[in-house]
N, C-alpha and C. Protein backbone atom coordinates (compact mmCIF):
# COMPACT_ATOMS: atom_id res chain seq x y z
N UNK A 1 121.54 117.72 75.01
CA UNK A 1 121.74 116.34 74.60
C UNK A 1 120.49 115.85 73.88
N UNK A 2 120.49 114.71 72.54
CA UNK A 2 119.23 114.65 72.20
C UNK A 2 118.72 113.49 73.03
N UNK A 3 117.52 113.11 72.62
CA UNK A 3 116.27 112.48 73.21
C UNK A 3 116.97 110.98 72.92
N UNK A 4 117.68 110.78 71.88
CA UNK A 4 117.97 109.43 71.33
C UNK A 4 119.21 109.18 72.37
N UNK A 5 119.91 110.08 72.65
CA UNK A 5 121.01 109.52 73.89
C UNK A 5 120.40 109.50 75.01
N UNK A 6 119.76 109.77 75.24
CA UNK A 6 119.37 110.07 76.87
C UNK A 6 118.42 108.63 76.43
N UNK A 7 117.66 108.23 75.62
CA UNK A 7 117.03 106.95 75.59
C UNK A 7 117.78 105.96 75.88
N UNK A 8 119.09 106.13 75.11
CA UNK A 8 119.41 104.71 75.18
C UNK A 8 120.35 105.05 76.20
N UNK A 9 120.96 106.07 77.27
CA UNK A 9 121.27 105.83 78.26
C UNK A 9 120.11 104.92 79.70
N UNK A 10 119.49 105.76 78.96
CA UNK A 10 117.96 104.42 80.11
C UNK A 10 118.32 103.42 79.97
N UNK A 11 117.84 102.58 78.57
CA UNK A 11 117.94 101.55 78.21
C UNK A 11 119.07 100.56 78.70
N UNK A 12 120.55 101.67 78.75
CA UNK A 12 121.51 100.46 79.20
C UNK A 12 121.78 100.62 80.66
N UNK A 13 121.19 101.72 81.42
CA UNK A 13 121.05 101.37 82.83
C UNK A 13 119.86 100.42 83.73
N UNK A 14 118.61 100.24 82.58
CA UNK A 14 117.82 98.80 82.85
C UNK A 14 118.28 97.89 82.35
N UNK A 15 119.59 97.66 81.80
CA UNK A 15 120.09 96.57 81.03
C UNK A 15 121.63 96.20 82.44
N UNK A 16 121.63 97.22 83.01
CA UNK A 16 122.59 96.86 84.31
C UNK A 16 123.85 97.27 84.23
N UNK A 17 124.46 98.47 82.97
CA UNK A 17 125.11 99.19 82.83
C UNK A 17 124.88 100.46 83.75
N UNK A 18 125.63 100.64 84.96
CA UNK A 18 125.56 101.52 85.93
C UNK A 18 125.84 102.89 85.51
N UNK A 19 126.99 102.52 84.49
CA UNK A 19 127.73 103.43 84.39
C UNK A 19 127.35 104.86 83.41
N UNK A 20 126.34 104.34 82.45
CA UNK A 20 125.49 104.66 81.87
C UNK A 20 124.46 106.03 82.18
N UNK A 21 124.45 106.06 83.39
CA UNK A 21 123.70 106.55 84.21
C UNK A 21 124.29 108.35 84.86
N UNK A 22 125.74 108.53 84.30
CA UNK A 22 126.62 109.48 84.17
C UNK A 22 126.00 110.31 83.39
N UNK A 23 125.36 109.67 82.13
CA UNK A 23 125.23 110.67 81.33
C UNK A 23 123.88 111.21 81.09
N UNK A 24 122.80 110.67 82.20
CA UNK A 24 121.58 111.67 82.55
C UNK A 24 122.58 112.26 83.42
N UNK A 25 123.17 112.39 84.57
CA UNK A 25 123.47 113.18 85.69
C UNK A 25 124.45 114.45 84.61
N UNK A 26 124.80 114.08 84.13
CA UNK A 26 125.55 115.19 83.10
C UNK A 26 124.82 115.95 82.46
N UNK A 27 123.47 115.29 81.80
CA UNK A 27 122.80 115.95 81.48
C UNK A 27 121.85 116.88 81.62
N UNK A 28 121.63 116.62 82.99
CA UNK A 28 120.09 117.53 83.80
C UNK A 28 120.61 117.80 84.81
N UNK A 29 121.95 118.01 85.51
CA UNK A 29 122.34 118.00 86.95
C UNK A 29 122.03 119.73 87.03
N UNK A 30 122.59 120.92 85.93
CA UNK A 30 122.71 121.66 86.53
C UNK A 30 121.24 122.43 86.51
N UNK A 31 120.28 121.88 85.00
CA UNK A 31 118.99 122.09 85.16
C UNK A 31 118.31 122.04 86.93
N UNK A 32 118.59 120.94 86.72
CA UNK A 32 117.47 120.20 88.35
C UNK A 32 118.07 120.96 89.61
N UNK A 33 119.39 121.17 89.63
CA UNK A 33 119.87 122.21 90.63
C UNK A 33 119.04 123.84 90.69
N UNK A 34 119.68 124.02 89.49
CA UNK A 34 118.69 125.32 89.52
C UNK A 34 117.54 125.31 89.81
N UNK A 35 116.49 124.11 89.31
CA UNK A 35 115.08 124.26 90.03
C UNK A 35 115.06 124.35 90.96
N UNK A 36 115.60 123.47 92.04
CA UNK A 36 115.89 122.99 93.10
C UNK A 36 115.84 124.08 94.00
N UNK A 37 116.90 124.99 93.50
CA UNK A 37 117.42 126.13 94.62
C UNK A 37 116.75 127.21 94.49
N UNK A 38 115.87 127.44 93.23
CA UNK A 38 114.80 128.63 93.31
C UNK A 38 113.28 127.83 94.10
N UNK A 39 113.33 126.99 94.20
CA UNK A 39 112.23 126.46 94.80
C UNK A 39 112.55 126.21 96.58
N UNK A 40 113.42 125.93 96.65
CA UNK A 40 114.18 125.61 98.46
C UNK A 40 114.63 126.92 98.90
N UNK A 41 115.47 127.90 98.16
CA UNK A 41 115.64 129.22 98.26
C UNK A 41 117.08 129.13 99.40
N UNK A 42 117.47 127.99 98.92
CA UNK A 42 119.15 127.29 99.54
C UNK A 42 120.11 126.86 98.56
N UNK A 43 120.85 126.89 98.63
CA UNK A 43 122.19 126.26 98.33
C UNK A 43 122.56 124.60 98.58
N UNK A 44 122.57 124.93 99.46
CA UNK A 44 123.25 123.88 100.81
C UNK A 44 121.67 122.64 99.71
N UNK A 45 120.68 123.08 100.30
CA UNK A 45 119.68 121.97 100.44
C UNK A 45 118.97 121.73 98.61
N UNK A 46 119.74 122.85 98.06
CA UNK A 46 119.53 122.66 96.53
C UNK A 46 120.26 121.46 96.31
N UNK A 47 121.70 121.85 96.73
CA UNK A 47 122.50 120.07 96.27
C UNK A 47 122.58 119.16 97.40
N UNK A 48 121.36 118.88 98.32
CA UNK A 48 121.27 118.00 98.55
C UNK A 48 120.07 117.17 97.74
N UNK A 49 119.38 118.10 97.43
CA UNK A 49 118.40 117.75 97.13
C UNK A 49 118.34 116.97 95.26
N UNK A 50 119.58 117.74 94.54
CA UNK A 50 119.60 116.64 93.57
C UNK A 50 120.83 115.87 93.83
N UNK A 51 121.02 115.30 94.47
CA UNK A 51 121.79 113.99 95.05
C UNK A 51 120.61 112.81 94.93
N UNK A 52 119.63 113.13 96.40
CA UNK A 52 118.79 112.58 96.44
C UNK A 52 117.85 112.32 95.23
N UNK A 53 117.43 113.26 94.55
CA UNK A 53 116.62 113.16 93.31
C UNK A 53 117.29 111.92 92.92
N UNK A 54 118.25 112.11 91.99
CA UNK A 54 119.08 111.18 91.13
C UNK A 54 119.52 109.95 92.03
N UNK A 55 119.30 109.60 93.07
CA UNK A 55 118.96 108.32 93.69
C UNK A 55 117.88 107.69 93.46
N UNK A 56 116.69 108.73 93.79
CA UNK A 56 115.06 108.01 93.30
C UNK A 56 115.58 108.00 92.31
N UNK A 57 115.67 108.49 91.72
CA UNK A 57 115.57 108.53 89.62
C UNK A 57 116.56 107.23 89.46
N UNK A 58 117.32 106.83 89.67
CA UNK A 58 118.36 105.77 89.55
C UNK A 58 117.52 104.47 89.80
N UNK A 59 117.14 104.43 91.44
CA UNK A 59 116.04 103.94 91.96
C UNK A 59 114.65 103.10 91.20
N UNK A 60 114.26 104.43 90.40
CA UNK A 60 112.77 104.14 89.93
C UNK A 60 112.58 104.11 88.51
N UNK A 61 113.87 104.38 87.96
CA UNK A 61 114.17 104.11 86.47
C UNK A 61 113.20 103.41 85.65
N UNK A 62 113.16 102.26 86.44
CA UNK A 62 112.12 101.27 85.72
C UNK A 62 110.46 101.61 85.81
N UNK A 63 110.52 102.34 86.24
CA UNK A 63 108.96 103.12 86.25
C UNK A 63 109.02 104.40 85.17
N UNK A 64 109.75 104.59 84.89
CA UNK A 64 109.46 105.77 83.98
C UNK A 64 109.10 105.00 82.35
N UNK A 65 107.95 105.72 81.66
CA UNK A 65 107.56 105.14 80.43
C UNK A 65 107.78 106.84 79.50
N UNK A 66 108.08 105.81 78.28
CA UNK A 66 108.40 106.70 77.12
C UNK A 66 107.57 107.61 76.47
N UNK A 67 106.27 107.42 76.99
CA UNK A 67 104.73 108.50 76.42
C UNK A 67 105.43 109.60 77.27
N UNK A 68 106.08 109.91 78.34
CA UNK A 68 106.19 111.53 78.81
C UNK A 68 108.07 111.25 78.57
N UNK A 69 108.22 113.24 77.82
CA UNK A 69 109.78 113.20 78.13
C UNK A 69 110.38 112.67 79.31
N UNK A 70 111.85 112.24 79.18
CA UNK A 70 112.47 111.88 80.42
C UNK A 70 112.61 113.09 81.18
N UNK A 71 112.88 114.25 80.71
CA UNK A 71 113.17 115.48 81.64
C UNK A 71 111.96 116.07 82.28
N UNK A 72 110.66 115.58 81.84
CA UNK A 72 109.09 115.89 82.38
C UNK A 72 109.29 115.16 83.51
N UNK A 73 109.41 113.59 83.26
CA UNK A 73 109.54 112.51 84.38
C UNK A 73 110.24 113.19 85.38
N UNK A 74 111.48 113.68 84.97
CA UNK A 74 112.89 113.73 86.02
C UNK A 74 112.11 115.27 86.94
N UNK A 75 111.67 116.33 85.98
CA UNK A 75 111.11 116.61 86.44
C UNK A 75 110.19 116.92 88.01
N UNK A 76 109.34 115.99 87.64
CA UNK A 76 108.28 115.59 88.38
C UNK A 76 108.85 115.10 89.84
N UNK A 77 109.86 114.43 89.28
CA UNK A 77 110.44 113.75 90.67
C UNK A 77 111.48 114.69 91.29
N UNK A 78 111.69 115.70 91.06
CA UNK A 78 111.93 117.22 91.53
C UNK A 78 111.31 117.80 92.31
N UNK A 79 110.06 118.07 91.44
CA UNK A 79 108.94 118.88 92.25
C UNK A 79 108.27 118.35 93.17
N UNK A 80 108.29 116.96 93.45
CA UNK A 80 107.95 115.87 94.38
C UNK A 80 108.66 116.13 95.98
N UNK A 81 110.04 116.18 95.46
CA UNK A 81 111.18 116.00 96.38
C UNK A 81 111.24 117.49 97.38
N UNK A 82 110.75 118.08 96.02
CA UNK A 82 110.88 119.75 96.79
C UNK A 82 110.04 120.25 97.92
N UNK A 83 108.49 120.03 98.00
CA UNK A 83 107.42 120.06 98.21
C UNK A 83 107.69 119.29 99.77
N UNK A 84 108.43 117.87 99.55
CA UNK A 84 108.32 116.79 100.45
C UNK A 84 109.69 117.85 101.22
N UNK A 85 110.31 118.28 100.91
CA UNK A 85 111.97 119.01 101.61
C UNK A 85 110.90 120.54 102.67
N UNK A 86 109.74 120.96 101.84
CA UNK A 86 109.50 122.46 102.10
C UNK A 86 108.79 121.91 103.03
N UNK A 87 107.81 120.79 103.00
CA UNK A 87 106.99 119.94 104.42
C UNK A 87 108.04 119.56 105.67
N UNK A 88 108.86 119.49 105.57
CA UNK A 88 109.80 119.11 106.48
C UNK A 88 110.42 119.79 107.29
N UNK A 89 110.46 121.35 106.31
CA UNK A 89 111.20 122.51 106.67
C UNK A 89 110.64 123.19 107.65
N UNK A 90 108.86 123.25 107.14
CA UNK A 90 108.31 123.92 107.92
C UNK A 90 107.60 123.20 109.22
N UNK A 91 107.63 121.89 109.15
CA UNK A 91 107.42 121.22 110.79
C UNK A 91 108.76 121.80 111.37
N UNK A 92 109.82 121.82 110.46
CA UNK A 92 111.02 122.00 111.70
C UNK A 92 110.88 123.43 112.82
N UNK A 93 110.48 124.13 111.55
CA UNK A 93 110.24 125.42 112.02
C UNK A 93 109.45 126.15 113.05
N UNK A 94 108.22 125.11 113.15
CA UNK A 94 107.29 125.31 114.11
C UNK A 94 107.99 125.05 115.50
N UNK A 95 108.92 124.14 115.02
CA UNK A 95 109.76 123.82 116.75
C UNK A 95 110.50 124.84 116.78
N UNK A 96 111.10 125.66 115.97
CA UNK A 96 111.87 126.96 116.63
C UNK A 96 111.26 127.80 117.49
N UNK A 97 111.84 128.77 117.94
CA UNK A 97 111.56 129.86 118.72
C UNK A 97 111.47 130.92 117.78
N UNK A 98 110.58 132.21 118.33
CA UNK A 98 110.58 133.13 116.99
C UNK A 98 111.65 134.08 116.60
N UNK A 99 112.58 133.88 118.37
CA UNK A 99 114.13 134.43 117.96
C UNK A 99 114.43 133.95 117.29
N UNK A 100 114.59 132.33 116.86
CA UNK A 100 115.69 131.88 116.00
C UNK A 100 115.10 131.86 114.77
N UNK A 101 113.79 132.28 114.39
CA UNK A 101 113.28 132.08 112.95
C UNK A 101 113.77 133.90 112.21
N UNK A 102 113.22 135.09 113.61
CA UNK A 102 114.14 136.10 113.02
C UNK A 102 115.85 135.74 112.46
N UNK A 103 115.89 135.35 113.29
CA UNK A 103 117.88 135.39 112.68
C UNK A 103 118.06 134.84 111.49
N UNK A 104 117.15 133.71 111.51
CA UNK A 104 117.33 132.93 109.93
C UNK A 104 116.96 133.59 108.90
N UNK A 105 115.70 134.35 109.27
CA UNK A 105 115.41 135.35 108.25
C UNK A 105 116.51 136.49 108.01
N UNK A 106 117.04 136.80 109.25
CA UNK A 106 117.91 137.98 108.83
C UNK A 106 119.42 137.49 108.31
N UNK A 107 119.70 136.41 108.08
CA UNK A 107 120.64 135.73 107.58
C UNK A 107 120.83 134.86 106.36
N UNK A 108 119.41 135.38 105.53
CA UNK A 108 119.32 134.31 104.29
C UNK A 108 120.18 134.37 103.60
N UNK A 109 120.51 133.23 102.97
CA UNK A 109 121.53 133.06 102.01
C UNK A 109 121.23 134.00 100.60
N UNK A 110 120.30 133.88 100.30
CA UNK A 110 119.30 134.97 99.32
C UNK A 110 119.64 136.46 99.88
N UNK A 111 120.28 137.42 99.44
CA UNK A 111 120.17 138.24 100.16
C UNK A 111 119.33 139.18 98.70
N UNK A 112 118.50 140.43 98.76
CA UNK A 112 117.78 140.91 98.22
C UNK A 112 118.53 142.08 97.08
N UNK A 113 119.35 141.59 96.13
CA UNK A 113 120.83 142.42 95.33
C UNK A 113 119.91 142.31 94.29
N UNK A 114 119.69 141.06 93.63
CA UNK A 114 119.18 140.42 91.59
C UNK A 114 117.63 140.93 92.11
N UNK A 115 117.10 141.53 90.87
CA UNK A 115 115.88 141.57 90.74
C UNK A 115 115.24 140.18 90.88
N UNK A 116 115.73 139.19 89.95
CA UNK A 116 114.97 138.01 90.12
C UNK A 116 115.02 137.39 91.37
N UNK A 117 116.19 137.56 92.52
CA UNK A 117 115.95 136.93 94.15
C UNK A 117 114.91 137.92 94.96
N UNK A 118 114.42 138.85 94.04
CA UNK A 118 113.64 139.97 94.97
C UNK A 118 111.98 139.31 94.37
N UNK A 119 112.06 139.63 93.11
CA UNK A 119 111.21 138.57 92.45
C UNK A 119 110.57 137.26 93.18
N UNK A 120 111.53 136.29 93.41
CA UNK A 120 111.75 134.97 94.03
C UNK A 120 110.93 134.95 95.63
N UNK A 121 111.12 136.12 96.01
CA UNK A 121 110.99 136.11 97.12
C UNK A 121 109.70 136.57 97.64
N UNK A 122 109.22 137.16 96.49
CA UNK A 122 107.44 137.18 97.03
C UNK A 122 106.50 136.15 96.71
N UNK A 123 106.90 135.12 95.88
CA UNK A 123 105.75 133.94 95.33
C UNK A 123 106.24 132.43 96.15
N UNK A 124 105.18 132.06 96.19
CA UNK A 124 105.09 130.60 97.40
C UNK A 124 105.66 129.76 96.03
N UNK A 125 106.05 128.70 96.89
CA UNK A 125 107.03 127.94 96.06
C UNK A 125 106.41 127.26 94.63
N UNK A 126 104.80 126.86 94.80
CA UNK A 126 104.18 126.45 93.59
C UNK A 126 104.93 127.59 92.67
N UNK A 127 104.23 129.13 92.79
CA UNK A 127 104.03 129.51 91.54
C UNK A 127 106.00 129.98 91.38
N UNK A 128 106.58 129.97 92.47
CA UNK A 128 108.05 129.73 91.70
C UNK A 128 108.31 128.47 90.75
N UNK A 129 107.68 127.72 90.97
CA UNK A 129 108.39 126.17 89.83
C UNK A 129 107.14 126.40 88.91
N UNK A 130 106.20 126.67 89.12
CA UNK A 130 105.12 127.44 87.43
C UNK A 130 105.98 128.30 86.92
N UNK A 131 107.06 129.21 87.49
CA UNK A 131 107.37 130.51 86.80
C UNK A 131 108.45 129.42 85.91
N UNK A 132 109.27 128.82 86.55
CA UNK A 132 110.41 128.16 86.06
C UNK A 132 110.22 126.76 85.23
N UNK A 133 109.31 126.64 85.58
CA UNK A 133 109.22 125.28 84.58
C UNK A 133 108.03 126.16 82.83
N UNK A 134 107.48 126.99 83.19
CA UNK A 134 106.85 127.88 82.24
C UNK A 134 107.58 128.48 81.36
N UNK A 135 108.39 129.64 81.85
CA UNK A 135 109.32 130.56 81.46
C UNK A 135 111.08 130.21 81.45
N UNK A 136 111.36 129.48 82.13
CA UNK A 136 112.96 129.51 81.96
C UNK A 136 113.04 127.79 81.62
N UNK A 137 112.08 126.66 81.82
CA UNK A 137 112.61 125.82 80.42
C UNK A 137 111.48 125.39 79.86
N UNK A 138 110.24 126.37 79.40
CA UNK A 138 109.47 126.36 78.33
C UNK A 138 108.51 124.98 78.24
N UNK A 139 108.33 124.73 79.32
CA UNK A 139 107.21 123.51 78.90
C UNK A 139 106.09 124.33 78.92
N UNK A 140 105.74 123.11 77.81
CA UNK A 140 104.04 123.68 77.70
C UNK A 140 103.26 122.98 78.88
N UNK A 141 102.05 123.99 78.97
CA UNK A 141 101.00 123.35 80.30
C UNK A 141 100.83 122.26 80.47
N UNK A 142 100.64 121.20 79.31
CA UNK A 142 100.38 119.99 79.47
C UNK A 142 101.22 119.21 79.78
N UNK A 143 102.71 119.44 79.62
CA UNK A 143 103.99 118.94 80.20
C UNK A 143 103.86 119.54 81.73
N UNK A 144 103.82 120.65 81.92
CA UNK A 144 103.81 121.15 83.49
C UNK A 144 102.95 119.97 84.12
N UNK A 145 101.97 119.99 83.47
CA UNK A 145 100.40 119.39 84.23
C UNK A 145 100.97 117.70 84.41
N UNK A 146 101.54 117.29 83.83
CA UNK A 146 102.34 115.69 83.84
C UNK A 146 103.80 116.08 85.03
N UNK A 147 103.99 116.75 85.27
CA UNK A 147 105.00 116.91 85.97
C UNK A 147 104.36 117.11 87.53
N UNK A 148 103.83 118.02 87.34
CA UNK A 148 103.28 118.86 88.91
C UNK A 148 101.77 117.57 89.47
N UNK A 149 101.28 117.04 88.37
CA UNK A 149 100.23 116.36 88.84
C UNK A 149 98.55 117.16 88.27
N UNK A 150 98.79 118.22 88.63
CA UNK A 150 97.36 119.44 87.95
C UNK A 150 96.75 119.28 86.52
N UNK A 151 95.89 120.03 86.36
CA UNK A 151 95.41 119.87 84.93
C UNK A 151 95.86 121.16 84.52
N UNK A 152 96.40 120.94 83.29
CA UNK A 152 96.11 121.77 82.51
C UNK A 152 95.78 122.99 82.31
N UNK A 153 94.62 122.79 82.26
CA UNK A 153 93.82 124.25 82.44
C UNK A 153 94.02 125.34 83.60
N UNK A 154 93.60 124.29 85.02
CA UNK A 154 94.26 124.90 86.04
C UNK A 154 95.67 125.75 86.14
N UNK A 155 96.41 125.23 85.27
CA UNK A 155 97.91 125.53 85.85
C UNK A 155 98.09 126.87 84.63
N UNK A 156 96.99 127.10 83.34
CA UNK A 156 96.80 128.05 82.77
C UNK A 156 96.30 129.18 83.41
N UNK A 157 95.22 128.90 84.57
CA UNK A 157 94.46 130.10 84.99
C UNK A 157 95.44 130.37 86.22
N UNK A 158 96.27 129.99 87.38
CA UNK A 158 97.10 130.21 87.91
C UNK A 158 98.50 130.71 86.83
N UNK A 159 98.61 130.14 86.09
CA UNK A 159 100.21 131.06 85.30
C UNK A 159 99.36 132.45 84.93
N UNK A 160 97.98 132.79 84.38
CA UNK A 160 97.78 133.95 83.86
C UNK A 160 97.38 134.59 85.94
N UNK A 161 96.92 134.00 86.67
CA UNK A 161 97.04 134.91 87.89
C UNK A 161 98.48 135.41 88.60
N UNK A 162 99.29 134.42 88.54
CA UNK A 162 100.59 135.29 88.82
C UNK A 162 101.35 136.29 87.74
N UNK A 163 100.73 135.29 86.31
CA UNK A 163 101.44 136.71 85.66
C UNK A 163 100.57 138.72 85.95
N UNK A 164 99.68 138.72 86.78
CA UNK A 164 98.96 139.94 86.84
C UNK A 164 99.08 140.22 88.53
N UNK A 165 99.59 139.00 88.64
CA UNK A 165 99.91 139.63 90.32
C UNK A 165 101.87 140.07 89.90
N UNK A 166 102.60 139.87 89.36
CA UNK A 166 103.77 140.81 88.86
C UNK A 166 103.34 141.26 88.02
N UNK A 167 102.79 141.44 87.26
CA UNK A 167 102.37 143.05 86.31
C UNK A 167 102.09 144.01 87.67
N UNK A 168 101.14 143.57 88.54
CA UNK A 168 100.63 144.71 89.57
C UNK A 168 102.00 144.87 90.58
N UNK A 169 102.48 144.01 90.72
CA UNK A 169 103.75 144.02 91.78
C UNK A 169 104.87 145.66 91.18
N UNK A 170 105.33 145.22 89.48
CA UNK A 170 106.13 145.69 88.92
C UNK A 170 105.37 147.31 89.10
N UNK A 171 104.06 147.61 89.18
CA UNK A 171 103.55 148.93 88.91
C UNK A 171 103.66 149.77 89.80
N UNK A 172 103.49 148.99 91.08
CA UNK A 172 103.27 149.37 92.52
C UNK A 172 104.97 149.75 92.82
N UNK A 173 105.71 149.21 92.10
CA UNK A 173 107.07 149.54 92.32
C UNK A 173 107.67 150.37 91.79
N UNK A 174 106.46 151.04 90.42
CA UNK A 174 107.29 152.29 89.64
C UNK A 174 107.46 151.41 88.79
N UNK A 175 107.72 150.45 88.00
CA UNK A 175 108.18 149.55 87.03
C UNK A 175 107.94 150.40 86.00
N UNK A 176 107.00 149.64 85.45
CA UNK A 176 106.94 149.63 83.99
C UNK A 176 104.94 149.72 83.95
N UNK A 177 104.71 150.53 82.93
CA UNK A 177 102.90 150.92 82.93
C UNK A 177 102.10 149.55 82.25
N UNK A 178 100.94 149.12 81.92
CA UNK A 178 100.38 148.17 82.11
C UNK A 178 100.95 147.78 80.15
N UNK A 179 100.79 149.16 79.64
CA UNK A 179 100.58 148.86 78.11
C UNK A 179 102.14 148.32 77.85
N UNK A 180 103.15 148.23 78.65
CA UNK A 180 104.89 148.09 78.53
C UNK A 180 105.29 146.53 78.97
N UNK A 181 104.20 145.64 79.05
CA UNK A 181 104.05 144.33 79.35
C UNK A 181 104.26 143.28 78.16
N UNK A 182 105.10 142.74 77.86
CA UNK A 182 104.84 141.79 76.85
C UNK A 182 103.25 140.80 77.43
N UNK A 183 102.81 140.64 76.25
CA UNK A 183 102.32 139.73 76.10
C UNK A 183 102.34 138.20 76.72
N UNK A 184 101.31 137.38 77.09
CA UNK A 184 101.62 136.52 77.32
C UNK A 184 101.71 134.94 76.10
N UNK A 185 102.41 133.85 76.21
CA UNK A 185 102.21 133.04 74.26
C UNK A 185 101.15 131.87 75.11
């Protein structure tokens, strides 16, 4: 969708056109899901979790300004939500027993089939939403860095450390030899 609809869908949901508001959720629902669920590593709590998003975002509309994309903004209030879902997860967890944290483990919804859920499954949730907000919808660092909160630079020298912790992952696995690496842009 371009930038000029999604503007003036803002525009007429601060103007008190509710309805308006369909056509961000149309537009980023299945994006923000997908973040969602490679970052939660659920289903279930992926779509709860953009329900809720798109409440704040509905919510806080009037806080978002036009110097950062809306999908940086929307973004942000993703990676917010996620972070605040994975804090929650893991107090819960501490109250389990370590029987019931085996079973959960041995029952993930993720089960280890796609390279990329095998992938998924060795990096802490930051550098999963660096991989995905980097590589699968191409923001540049300085968009990441407006989204996640970080600088810049930082979030350069962490994207080039995970990219060499999977170069070394992929080698150790038989992959592919160091010189069979694309490049990084």
């Amino acid at each position: 969708m371009n930038p000029n609809m999604i503007e003036e869908a803002i525009n007429k949901v601060r103007t008190g056109e509710r309805q308006a508001f369909t056509t961000l959720i149309t537009a980023y629902e299945r994006q923000i899901y997908t973040y969602c669920k490679y970052i939660l590593r659920s289903r279930e709590e992926a779509e709860d979790a953009v329900q809720d998003i798109f409440v704040k975002v509905y919510q806080e509309l009037g806080r978002y300004e036009k110097r950062v994309s809306f999908s940086a903004w929307l973004y942000r209030v993703a990676y917010h939500h996620c972070l605040d879902q994975l804090r929650r997860r893991k107090r819960r967890s501490r109250l389990l027993s370590l029987y019931k944290l085996q079973l959960v483990r041995d029952n993930s919804e993720f089960p280890d089939d796609s390279p990329v859920d095998k992938l998924f499954g060795t990096l802490s949730p930051e550098e999963r939403g660096l991989l995905i907000l980097r590589v699968v919808e191409q923001y540049s660092f300085e968009e990441i860095a407006q989204i996640t909160g970080s600088s810049s630079a930082a979030l350069r020298k962490k994207y080039e450390r995970l990219r060499r912790k999977l170069i070394q992952q992929k080698a150790e696995e038989g992959g592919c030899a160091r010189g069979e690496v694309a490049e990084s842009n």
